[in-house]
Protein backbone atom coordinates (compact mmCIF):
# COMPACT_ATOMS: atom_id res chain seq x y z
CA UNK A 1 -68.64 57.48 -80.23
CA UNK A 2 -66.79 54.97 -78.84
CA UNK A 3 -67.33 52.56 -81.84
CA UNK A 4 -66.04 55.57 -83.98
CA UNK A 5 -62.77 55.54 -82.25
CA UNK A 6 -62.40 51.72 -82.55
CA UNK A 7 -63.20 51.81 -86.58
CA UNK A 8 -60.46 54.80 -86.56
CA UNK A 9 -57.76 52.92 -84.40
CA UNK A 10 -58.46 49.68 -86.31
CA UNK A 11 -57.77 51.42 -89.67
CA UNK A 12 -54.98 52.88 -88.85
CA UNK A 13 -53.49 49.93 -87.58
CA UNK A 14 -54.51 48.15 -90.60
CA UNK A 15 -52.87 51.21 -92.83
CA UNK A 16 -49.79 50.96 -90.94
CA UNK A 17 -49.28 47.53 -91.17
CA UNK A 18 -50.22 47.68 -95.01
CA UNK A 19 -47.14 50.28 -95.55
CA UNK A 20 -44.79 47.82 -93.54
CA UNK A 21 -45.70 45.03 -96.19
CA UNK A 22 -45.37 46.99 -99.12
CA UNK A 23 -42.29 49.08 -97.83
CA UNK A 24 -40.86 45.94 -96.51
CA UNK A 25 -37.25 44.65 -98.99
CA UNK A 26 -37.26 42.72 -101.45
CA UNK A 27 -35.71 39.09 -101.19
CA UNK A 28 -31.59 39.12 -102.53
CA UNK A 29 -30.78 37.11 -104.69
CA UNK A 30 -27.46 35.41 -103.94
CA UNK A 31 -24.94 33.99 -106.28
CA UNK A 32 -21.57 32.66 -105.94
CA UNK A 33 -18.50 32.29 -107.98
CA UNK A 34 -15.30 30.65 -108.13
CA UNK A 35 -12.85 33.63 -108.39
CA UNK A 36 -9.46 31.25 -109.03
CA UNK A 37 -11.19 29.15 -111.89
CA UNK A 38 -12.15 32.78 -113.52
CA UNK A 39 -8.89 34.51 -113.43
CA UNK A 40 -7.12 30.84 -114.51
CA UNK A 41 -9.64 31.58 -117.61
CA UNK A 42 -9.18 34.69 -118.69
CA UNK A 43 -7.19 35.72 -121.22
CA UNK A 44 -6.39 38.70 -120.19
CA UNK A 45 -4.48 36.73 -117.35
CA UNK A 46 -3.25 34.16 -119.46
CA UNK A 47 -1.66 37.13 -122.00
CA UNK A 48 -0.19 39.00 -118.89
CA UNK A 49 1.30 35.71 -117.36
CA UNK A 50 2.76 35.45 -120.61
CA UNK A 51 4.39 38.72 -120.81
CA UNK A 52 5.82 38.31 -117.21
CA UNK A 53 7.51 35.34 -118.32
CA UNK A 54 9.29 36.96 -121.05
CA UNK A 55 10.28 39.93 -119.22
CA UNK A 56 11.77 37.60 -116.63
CA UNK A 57 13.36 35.64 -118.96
CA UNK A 58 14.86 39.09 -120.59
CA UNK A 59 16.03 39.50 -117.15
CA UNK A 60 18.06 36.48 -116.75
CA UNK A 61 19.78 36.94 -120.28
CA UNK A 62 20.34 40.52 -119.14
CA UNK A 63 22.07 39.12 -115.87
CA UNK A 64 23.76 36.88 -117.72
CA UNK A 65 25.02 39.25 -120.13
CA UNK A 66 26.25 41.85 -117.26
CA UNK A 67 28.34 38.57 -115.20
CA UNK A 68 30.19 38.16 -118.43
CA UNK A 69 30.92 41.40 -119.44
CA UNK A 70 32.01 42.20 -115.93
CA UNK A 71 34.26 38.89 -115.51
CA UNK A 72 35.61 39.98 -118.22
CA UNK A 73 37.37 43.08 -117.17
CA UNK A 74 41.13 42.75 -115.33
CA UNK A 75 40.65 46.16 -113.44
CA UNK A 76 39.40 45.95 -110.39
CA UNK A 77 38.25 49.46 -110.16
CA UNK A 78 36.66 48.99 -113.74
CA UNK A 79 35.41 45.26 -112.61
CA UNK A 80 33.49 47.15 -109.99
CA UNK A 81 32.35 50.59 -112.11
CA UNK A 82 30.90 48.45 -113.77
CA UNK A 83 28.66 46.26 -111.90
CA UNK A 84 27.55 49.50 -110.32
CA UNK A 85 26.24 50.11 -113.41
CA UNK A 86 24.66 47.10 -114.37
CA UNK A 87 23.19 46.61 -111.04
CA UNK A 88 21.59 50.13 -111.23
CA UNK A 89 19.93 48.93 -114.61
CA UNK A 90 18.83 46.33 -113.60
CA UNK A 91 17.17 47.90 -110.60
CA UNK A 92 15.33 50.27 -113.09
CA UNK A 93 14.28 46.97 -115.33
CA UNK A 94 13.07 45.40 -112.39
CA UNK A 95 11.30 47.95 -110.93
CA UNK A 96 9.39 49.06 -114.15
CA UNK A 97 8.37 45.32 -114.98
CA UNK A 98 6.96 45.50 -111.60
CA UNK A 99 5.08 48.66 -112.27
CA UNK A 100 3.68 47.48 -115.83
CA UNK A 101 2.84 43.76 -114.16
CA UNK A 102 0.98 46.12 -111.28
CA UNK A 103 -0.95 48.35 -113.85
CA UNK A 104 -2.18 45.49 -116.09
CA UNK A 105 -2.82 43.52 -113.14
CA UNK A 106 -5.29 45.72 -111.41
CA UNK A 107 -6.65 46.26 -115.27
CA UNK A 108 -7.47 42.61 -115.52
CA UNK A 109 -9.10 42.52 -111.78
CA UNK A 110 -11.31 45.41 -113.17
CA UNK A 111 -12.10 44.07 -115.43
CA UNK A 112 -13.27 40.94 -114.69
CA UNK A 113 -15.27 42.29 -111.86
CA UNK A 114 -16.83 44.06 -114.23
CA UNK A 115 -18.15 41.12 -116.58
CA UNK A 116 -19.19 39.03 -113.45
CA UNK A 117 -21.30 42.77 -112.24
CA UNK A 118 -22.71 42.69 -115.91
CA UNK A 119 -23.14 38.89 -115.95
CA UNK A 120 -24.96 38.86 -112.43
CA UNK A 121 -27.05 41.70 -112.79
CA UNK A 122 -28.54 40.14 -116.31
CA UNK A 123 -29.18 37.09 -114.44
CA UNK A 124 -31.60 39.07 -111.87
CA UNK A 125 -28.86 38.85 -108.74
CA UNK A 126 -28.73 41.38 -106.39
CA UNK A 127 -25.06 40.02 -104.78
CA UNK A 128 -22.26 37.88 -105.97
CA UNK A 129 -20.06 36.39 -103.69
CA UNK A 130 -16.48 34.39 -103.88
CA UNK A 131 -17.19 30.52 -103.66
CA UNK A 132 -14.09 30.13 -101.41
CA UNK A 133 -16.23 32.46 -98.44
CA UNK A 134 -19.46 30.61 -98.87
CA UNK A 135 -20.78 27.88 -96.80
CA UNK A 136 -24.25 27.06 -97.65
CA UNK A 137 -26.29 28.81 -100.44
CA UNK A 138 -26.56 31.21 -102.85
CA UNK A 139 -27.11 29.87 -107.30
CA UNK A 140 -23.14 29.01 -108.35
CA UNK A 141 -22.96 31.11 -111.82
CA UNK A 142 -18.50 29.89 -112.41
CA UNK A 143 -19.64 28.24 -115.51
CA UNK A 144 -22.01 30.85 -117.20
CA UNK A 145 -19.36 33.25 -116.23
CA UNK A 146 -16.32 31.59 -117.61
CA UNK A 147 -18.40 31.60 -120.79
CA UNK A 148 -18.46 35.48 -121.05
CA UNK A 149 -14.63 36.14 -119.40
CA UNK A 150 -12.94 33.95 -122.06
């Protein structure tokens, strides 16, 4: 009887400690990438550094434009209806170059996230991190990366 109880106890114990084994996690698999050297890459950023640059530079002719034509006036009262006015558009220029330069901004971060997610999970990784917040570890994947953001 008291044999019985000890075969019992054993395989349970045995049982239990089988399910913690097979129930235990698998290993993650770690990788890390260089976030600046991907965005400086992509050509998505590249196109909408591009486009900033020539909205800015629309800007300054537009400033430029505005000084002259209100130098150009003798009123006063005119002198200053008038760069009311062009201060107010320029306020709306600014502000919806800011709100394009937002949307296509966050559409490039998406978007690259996206491709690294893709990239990663093909490779078998379970987590990327940034480079920059790494110390020690984790497989560096910047350069098979770059290769699919271009």
């Amino acid at each position: 009887m008291k044999l019985n109880k000890i075969v019992t106890l054993s395989l349970a114990s045995v049982m239990m400690l089988s399910t913690a084994v097979f129930a235990a996690p698998q290993a993650q698999k770690i990788a890390v990438v260089d976030i600046q050297k991907v965005v400086s890459a992509s050509s998505q950023v590249k196109a909408l550094k591009a486009s900033q640059d020539a909205k800015n530079k629309e800007l300054t002719a537009f400033i430029k434009k505005a000084q002259a034509d209100v130098n150009k006036q003798t009123d006063d009262a005119k002198k200053k209806s008038l760069a009311a006015q062009y201060e107010k558009q320029l306020a709306q220029k600014r502000e919806a170059n800011a709100k394009e330069y937002a949307t296509k901004l966050k559409a490039a971060d998406e978007n690259i996230t996206s491709q690294i997610g893709k990239k990663a999970t093909e490779m078998g990784y379970t987590m990327v991190l940034p480079k920059s917040a790494v110390i020690f570890g984790g497989d560096d994947i910047t350069a098979t990366v770059l290769q699919v953001i271009k």
